[in-house]
PDB file of N, CA and C in Angstrom:
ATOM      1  N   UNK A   1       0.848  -1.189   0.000  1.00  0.00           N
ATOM      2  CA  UNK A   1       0.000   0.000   0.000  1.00  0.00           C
ATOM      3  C   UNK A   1       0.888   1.244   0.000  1.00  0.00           C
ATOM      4  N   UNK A   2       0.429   1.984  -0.751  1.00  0.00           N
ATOM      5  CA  UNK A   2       1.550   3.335  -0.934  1.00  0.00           C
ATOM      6  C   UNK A   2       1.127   4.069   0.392  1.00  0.00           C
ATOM      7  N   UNK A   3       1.898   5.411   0.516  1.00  0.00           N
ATOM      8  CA  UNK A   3       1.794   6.059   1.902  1.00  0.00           C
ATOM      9  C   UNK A   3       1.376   7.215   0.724  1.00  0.00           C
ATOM     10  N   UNK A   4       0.776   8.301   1.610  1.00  0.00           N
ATOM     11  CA  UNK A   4       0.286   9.658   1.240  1.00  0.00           C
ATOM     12  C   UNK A   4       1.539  10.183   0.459  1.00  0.00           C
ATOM     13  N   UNK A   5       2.623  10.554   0.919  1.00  0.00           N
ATOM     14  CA  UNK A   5       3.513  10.882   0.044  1.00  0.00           C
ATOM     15  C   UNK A   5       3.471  10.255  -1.681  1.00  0.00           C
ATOM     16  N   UNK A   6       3.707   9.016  -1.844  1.00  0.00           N
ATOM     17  CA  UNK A   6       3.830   8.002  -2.923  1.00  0.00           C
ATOM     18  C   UNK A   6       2.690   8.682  -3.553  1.00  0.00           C
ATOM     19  N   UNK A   7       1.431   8.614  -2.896  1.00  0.00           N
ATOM     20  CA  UNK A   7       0.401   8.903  -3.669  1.00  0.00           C
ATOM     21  C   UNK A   7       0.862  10.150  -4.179  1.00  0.00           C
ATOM     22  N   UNK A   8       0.842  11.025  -3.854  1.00  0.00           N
ATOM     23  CA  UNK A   8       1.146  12.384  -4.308  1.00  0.00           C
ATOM     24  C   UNK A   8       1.854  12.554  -5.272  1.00  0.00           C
ATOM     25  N   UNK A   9       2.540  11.940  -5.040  1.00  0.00           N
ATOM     26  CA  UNK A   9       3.928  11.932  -6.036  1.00  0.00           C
ATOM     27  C   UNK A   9       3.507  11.269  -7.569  1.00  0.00           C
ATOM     28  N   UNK A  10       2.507  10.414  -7.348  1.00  0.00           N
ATOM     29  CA  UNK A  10       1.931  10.068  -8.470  1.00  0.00           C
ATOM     30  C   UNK A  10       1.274  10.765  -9.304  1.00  0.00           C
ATOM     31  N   UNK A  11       0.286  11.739  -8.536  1.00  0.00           N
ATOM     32  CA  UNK A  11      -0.232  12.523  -9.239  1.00  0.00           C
ATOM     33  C   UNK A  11       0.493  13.794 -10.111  1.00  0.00           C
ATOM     34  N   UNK A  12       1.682  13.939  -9.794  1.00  0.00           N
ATOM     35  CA  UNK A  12       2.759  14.828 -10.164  1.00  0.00           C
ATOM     36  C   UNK A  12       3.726  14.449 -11.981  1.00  0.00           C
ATOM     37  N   UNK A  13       2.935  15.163 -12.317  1.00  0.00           N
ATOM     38  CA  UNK A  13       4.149  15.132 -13.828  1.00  0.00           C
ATOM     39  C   UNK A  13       5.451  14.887 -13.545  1.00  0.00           C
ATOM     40  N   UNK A  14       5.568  13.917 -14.646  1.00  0.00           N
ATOM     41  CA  UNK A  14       7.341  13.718 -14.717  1.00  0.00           C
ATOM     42  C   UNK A  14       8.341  14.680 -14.714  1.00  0.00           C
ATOM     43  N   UNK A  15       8.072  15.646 -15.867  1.00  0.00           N
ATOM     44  CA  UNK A  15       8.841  17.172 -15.432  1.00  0.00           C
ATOM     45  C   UNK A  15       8.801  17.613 -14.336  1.00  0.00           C
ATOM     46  N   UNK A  16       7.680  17.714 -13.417  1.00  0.00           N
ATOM     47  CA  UNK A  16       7.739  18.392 -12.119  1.00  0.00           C
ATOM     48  C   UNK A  16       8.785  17.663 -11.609  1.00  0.00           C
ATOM     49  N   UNK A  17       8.532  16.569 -11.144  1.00  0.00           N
ATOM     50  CA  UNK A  17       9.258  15.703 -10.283  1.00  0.00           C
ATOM     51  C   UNK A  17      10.189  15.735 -10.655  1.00  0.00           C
ATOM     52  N   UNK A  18      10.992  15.400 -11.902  1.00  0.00           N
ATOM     53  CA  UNK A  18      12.363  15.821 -12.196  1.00  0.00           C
ATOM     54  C   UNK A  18      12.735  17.405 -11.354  1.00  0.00           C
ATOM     55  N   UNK A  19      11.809  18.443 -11.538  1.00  0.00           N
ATOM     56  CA  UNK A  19      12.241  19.336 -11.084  1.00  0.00           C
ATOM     57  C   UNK A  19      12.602  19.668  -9.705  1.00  0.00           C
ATOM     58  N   UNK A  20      11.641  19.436  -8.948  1.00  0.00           N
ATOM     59  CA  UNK A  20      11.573  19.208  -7.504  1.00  0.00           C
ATOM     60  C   UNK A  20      12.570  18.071  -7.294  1.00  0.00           C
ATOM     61  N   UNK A  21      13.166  16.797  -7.974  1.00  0.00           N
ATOM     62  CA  UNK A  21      14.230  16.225  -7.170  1.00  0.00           C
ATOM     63  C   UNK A  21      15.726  17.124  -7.469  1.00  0.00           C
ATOM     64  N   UNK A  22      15.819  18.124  -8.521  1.00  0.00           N
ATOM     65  CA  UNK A  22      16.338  19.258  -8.914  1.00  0.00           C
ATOM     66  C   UNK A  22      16.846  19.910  -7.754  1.00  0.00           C
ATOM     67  N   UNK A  23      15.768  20.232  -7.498  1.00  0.00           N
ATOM     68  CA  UNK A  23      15.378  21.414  -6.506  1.00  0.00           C
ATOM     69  C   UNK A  23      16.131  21.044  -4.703  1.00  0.00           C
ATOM     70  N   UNK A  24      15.815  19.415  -4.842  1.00  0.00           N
ATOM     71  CA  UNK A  24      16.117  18.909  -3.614  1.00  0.00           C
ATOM     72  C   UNK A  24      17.646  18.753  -3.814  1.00  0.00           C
ATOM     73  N   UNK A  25      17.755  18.561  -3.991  1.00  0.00           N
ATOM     74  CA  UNK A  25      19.249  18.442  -5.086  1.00  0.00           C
ATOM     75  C   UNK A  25      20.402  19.187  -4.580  1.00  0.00           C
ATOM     76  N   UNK A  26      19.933  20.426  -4.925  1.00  0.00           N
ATOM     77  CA  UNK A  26      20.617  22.179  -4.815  1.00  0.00           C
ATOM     78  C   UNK A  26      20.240  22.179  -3.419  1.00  0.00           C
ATOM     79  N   UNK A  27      19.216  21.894  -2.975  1.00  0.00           N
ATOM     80  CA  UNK A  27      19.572  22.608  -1.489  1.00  0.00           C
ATOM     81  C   UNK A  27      20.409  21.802  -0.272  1.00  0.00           C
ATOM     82  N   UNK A  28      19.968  20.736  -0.884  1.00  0.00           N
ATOM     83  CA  UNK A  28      20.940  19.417  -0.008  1.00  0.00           C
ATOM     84  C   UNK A  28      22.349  19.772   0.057  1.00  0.00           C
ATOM     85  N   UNK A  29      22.988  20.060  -1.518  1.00  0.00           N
ATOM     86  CA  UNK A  29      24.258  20.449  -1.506  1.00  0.00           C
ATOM     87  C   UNK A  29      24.465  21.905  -0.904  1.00  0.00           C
ATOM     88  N   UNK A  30      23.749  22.470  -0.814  1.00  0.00           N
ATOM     89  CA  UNK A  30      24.244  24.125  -0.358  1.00  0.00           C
ATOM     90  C   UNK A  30      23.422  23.935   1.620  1.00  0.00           C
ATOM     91  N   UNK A  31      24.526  23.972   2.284  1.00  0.00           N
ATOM     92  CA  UNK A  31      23.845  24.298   4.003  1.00  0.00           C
ATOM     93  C   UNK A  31      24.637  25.270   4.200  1.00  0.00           C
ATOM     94  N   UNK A  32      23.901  25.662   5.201  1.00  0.00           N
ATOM     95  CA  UNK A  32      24.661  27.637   5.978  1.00  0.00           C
ATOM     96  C   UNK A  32      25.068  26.165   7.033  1.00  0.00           C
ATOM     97  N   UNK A  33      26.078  27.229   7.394  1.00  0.00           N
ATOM     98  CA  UNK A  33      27.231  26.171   8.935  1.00  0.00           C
ATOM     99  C   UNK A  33      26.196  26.005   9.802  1.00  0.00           C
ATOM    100  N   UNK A  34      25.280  26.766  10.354  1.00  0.00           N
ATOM    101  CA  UNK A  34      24.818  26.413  11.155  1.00  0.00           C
ATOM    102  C   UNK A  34      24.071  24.791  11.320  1.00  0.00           C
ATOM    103  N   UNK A  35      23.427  24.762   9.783  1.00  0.00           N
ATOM    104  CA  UNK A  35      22.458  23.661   9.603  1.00  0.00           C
ATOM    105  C   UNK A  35      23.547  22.379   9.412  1.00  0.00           C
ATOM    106  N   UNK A  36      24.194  22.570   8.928  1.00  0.00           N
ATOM    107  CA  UNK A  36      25.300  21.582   8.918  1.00  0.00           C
ATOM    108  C   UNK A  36      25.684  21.324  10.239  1.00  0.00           C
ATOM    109  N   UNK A  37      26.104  21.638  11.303  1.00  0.00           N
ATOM    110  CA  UNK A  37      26.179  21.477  12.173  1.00  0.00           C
ATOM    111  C   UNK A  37      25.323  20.822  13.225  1.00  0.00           C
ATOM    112  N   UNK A  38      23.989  21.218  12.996  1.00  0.00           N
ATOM    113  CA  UNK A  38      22.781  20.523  13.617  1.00  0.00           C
ATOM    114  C   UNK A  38      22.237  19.368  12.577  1.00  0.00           C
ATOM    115  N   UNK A  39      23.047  18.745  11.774  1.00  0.00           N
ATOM    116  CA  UNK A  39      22.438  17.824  10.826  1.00  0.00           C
ATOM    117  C   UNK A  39      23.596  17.042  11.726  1.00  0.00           C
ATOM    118  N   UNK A  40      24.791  17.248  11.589  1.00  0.00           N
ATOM    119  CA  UNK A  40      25.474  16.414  12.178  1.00  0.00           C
ATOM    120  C   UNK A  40      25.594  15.902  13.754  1.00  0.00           C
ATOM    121  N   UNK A  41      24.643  16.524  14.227  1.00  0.00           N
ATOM    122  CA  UNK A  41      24.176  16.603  15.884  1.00  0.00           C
ATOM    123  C   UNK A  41      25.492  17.106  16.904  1.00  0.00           C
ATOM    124  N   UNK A  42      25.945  17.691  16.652  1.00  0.00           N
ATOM    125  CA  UNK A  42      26.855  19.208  16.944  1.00  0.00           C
ATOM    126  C   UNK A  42      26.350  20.422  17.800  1.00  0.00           C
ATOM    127  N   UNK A  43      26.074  20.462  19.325  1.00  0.00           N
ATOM    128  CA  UNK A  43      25.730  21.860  20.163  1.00  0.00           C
ATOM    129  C   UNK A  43      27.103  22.733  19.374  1.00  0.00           C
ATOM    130  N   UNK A  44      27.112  23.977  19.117  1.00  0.00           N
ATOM    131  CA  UNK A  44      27.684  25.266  19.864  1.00  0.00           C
ATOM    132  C   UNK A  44      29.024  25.293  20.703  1.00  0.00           C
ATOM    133  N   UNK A  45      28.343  24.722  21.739  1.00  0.00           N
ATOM    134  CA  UNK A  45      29.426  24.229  22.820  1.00  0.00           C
ATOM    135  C   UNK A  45      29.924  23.188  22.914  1.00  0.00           C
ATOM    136  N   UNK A  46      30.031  22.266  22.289  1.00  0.00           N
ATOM    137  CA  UNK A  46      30.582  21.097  21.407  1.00  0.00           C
ATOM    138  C   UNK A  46      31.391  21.487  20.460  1.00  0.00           C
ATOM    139  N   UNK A  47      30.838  22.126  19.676  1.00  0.00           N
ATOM    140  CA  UNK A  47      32.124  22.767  18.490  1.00  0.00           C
ATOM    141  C   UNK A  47      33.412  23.592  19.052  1.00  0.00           C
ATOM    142  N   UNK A  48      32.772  24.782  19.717  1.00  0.00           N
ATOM    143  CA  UNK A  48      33.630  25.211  20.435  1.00  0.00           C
ATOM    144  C   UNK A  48      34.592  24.849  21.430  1.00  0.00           C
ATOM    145  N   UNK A  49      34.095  23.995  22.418  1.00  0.00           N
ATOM    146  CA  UNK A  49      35.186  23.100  22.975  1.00  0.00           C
ATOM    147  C   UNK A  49      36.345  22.005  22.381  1.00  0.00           C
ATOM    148  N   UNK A  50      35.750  21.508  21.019  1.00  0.00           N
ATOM    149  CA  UNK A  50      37.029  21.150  19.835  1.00  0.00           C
ATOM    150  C   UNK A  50      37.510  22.239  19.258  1.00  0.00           C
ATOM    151  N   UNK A  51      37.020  23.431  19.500  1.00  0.00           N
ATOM    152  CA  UNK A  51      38.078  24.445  18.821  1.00  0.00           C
ATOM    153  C   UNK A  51      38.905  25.064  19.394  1.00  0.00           C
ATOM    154  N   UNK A  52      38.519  25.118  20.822  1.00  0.00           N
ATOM    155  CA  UNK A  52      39.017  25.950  22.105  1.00  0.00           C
ATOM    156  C   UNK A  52      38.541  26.997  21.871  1.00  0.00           C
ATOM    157  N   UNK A  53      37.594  27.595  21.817  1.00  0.00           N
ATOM    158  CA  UNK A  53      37.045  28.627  21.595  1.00  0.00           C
ATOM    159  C   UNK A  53      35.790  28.865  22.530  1.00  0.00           C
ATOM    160  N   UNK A  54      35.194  30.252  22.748  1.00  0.00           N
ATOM    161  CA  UNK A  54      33.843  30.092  23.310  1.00  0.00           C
ATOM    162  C   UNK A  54      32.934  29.656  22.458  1.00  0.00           C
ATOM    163  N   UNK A  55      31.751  29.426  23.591  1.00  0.00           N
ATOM    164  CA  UNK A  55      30.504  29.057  22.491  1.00  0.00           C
ATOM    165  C   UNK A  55      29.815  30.068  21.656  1.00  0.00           C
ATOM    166  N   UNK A  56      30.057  31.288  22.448  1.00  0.00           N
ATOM    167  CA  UNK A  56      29.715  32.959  21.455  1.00  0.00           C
ATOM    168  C   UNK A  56      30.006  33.072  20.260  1.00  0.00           C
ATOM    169  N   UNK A  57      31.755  32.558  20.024  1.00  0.00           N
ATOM    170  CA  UNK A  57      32.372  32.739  18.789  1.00  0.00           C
ATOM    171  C   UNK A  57      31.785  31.551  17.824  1.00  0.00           C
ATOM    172  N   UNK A  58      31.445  30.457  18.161  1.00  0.00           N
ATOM    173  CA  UNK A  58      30.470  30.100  16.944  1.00  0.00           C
ATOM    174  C   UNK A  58      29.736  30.770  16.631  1.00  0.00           C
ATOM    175  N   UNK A  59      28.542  30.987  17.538  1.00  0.00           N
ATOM    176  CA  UNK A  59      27.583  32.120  17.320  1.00  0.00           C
ATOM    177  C   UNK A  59      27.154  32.241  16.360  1.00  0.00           C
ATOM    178  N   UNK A  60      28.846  33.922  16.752  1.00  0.00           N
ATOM    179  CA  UNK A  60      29.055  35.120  15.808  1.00  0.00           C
ATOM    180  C   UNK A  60      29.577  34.396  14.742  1.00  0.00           C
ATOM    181  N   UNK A  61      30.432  33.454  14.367  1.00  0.00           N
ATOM    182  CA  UNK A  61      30.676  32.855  13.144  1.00  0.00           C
ATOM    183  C   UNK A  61      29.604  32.131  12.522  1.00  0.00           C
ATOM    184  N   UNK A  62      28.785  31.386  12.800  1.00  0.00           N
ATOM    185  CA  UNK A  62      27.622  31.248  11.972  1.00  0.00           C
ATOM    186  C   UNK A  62      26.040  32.227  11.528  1.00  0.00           C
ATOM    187  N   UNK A  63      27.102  33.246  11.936  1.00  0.00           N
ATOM    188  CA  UNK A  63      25.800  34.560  11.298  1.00  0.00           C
ATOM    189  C   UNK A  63      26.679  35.193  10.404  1.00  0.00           C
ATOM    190  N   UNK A  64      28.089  35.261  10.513  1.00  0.00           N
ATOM    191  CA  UNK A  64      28.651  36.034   9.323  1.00  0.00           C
ATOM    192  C   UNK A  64      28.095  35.452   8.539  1.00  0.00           C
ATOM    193  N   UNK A  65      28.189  36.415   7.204  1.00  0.00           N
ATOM    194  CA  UNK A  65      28.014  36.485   5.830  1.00  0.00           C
ATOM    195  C   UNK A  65      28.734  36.005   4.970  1.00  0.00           C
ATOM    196  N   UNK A  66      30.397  36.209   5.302  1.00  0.00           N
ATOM    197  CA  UNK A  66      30.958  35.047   4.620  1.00  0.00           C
ATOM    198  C   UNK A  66      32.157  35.012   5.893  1.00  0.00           C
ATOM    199  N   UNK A  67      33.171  34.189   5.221  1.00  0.00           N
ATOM    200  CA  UNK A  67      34.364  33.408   6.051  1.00  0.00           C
ATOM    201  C   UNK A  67      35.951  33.187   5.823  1.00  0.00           C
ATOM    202  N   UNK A  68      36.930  33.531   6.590  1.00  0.00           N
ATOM    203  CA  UNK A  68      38.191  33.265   5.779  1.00  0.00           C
ATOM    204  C   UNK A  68      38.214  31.562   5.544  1.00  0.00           C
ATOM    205  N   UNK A  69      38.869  31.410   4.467  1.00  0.00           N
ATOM    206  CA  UNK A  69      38.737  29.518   4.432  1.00  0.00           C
ATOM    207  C   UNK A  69      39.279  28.977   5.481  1.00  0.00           C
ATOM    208  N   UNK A  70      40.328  29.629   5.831  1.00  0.00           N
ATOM    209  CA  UNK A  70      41.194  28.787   7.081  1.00  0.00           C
ATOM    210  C   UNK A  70      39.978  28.610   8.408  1.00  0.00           C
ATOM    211  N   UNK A  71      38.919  29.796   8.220  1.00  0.00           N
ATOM    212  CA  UNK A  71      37.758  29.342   9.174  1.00  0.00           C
ATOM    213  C   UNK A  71      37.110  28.090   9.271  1.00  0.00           C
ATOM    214  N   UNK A  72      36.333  28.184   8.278  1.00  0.00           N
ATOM    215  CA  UNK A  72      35.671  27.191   7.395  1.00  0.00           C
ATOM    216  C   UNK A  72      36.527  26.086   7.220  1.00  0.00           C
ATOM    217  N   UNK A  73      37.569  25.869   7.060  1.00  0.00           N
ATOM    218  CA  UNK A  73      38.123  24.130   7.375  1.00  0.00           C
ATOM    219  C   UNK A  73      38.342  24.050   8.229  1.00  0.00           C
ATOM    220  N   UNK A  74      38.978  25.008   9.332  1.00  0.00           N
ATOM    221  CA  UNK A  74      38.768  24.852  11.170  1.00  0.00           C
ATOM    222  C   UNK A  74      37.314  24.393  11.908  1.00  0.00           C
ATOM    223  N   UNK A  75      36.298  24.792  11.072  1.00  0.00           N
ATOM    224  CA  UNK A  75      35.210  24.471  11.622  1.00  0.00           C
ATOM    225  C   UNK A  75      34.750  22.856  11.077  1.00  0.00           C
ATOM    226  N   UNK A  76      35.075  22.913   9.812  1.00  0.00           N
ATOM    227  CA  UNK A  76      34.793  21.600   8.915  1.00  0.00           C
ATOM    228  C   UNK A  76      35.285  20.180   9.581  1.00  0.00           C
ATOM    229  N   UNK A  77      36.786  20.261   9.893  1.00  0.00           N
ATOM    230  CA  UNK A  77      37.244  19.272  10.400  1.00  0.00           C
ATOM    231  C   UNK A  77      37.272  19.151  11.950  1.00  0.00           C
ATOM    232  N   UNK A  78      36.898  20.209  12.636  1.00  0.00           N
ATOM    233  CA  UNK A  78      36.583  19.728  14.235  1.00  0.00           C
ATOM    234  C   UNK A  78      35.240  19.221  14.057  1.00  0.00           C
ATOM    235  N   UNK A  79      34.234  18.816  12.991  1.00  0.00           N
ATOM    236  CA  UNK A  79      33.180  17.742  12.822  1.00  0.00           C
ATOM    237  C   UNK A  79      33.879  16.750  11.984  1.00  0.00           C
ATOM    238  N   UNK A  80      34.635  16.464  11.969  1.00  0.00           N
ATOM    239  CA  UNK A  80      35.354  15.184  11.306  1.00  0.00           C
ATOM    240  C   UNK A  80      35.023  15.167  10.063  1.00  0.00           C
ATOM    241  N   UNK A  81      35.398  15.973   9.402  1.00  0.00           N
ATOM    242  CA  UNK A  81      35.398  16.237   7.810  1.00  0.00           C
ATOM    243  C   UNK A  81      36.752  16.877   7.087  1.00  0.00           C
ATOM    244  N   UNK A  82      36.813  16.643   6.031  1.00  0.00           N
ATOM    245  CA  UNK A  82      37.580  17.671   4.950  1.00  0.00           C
ATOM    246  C   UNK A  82      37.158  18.609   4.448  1.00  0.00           C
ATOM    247  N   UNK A  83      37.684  19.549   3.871  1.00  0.00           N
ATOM    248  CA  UNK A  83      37.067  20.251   3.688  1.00  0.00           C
ATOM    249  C   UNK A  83      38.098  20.607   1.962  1.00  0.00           C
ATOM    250  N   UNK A  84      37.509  20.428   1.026  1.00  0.00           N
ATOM    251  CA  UNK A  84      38.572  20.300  -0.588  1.00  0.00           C
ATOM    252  C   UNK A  84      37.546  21.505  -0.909  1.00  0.00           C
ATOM    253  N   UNK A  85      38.557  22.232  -1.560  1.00  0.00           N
ATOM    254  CA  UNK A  85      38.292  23.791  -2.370  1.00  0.00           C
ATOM    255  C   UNK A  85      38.487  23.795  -3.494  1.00  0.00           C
ATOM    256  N   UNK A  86      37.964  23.642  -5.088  1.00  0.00           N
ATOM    257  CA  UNK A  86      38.241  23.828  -6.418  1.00  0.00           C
ATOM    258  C   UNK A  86      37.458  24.846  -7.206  1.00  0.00           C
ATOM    259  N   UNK A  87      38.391  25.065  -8.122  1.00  0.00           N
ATOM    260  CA  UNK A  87      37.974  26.117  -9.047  1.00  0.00           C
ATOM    261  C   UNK A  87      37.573  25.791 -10.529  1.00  0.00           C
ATOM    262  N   UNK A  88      36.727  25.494 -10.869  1.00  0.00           N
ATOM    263  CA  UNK A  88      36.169  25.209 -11.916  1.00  0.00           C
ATOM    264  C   UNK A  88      36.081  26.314 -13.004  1.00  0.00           C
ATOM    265  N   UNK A  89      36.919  25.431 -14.169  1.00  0.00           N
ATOM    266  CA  UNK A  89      37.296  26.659 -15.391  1.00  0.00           C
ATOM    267  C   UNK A  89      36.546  25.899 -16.404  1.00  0.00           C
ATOM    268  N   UNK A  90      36.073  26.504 -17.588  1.00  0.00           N
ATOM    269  CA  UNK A  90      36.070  25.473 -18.713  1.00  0.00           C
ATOM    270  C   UNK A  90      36.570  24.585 -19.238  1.00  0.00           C
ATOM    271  N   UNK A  91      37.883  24.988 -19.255  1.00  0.00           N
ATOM    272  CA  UNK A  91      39.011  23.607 -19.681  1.00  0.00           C
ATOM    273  C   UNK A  91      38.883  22.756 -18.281  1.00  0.00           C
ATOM    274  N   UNK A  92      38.825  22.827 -17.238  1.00  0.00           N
ATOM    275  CA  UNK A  92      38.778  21.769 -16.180  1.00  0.00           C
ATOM    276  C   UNK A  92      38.415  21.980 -14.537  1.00  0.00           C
ATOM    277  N   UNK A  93      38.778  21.138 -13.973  1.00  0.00           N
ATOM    278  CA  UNK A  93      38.644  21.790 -12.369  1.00  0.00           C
ATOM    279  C   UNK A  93      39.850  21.685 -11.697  1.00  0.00           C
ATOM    280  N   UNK A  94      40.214  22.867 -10.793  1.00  0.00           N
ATOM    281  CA  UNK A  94      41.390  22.352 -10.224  1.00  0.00           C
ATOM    282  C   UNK A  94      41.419  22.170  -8.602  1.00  0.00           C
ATOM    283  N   UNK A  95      42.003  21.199  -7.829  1.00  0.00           N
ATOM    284  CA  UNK A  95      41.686  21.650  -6.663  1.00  0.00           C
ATOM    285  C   UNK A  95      42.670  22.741  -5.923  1.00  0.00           C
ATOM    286  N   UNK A  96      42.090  23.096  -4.936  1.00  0.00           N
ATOM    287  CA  UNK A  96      43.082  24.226  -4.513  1.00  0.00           C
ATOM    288  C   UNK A  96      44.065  23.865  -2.944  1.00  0.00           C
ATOM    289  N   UNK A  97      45.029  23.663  -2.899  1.00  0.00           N
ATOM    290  CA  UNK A  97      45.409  23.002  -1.609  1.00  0.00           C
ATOM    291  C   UNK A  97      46.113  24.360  -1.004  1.00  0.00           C
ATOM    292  N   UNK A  98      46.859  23.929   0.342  1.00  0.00           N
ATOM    293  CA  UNK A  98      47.706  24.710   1.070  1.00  0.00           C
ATOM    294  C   UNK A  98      46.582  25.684   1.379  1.00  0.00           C
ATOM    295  N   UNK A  99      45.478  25.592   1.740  1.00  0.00           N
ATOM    296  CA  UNK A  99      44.627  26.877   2.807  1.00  0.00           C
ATOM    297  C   UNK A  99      45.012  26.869   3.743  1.00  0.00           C
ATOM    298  N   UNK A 100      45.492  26.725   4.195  1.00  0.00           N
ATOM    299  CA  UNK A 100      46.487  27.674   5.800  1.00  0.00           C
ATOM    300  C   UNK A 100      45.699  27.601   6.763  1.00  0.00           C
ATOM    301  N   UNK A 101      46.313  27.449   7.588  1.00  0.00           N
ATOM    302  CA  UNK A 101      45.949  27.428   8.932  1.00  0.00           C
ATOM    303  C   UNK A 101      45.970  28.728   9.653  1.00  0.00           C
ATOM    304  N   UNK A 102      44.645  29.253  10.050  1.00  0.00           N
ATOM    305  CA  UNK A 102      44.386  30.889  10.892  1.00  0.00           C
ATOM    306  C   UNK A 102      44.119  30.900  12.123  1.00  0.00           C
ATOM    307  N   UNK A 103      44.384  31.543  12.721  1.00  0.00           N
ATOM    308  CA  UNK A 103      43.797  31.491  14.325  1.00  0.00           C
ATOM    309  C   UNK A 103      42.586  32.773  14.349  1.00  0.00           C
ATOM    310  N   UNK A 104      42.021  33.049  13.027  1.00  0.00           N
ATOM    311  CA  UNK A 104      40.717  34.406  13.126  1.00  0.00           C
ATOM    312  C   UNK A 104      39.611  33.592  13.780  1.00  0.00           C
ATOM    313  N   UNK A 105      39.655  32.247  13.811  1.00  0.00           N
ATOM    314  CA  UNK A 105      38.414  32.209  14.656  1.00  0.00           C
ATOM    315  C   UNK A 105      38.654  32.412  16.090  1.00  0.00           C
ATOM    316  N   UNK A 106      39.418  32.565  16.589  1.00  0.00           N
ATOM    317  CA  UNK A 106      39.750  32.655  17.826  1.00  0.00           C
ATOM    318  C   UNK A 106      39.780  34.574  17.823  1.00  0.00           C
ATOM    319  N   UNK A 107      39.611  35.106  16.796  1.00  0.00           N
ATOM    320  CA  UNK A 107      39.481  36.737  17.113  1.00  0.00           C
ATOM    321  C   UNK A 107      38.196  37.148  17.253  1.00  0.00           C
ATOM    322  N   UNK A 108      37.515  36.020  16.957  1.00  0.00           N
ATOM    323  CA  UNK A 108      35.823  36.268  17.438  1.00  0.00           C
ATOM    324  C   UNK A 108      35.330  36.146  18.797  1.00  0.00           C
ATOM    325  N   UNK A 109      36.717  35.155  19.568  1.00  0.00           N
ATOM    326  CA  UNK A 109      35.825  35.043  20.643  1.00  0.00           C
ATOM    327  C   UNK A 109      35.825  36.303  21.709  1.00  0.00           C
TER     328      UNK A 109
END
């Protein structure tokens, strides 16, 4: 027996649905830090205590607008991740290594 969803989904054109799994698609790949962080079941004060940092300076770092990279892989890998940077040209993609290591998250706190 299908569930309410299934049904729905039936009634939905093939184009739509292509579109909407589109749609799901793009947003899956794009999270603000914060949501990433609570997907990975991550407090604040959890992050911050692998960073040595206060719990404020997450915070204020997950409301900026944007980030130095050395942030952003400081934050990436105290959730046990990598964090790979490339630049995509027409002729190809390249990745970008040597992002450095900063101590600016620690100027937030």
């Amino acid at each position: 027996m299908a569930n309410k969803f299934q049904s729905l989904r039936e009634g939905i054109s093939q184009e739509r649905r292509d579109r909407i799994d589109a749609m799901t698609r793009e947003m899956l790949a794009e999270m603000p830090m914060h949501a990433l962080r609570d997907a990975l079941r991550f407090t604040q004060q959890q992050l911050a205590e692998e960073l040595g940092v206060k719990q404020a300076a997450i915070s204020k770092m997950e409301r900026r607008p944007d980030h130095l990279v050395s942030t952003l892989r400081r934050f990436i890998e105290a959730m046990g991740a990598d964090l790979d940077l490339k630049a995509h040209f027409p002729t190809g993609s390249v990745s970008i290594t040597e992002l450095g290591a900063s101590d600016d998250i620690r100027k937030t706190a």
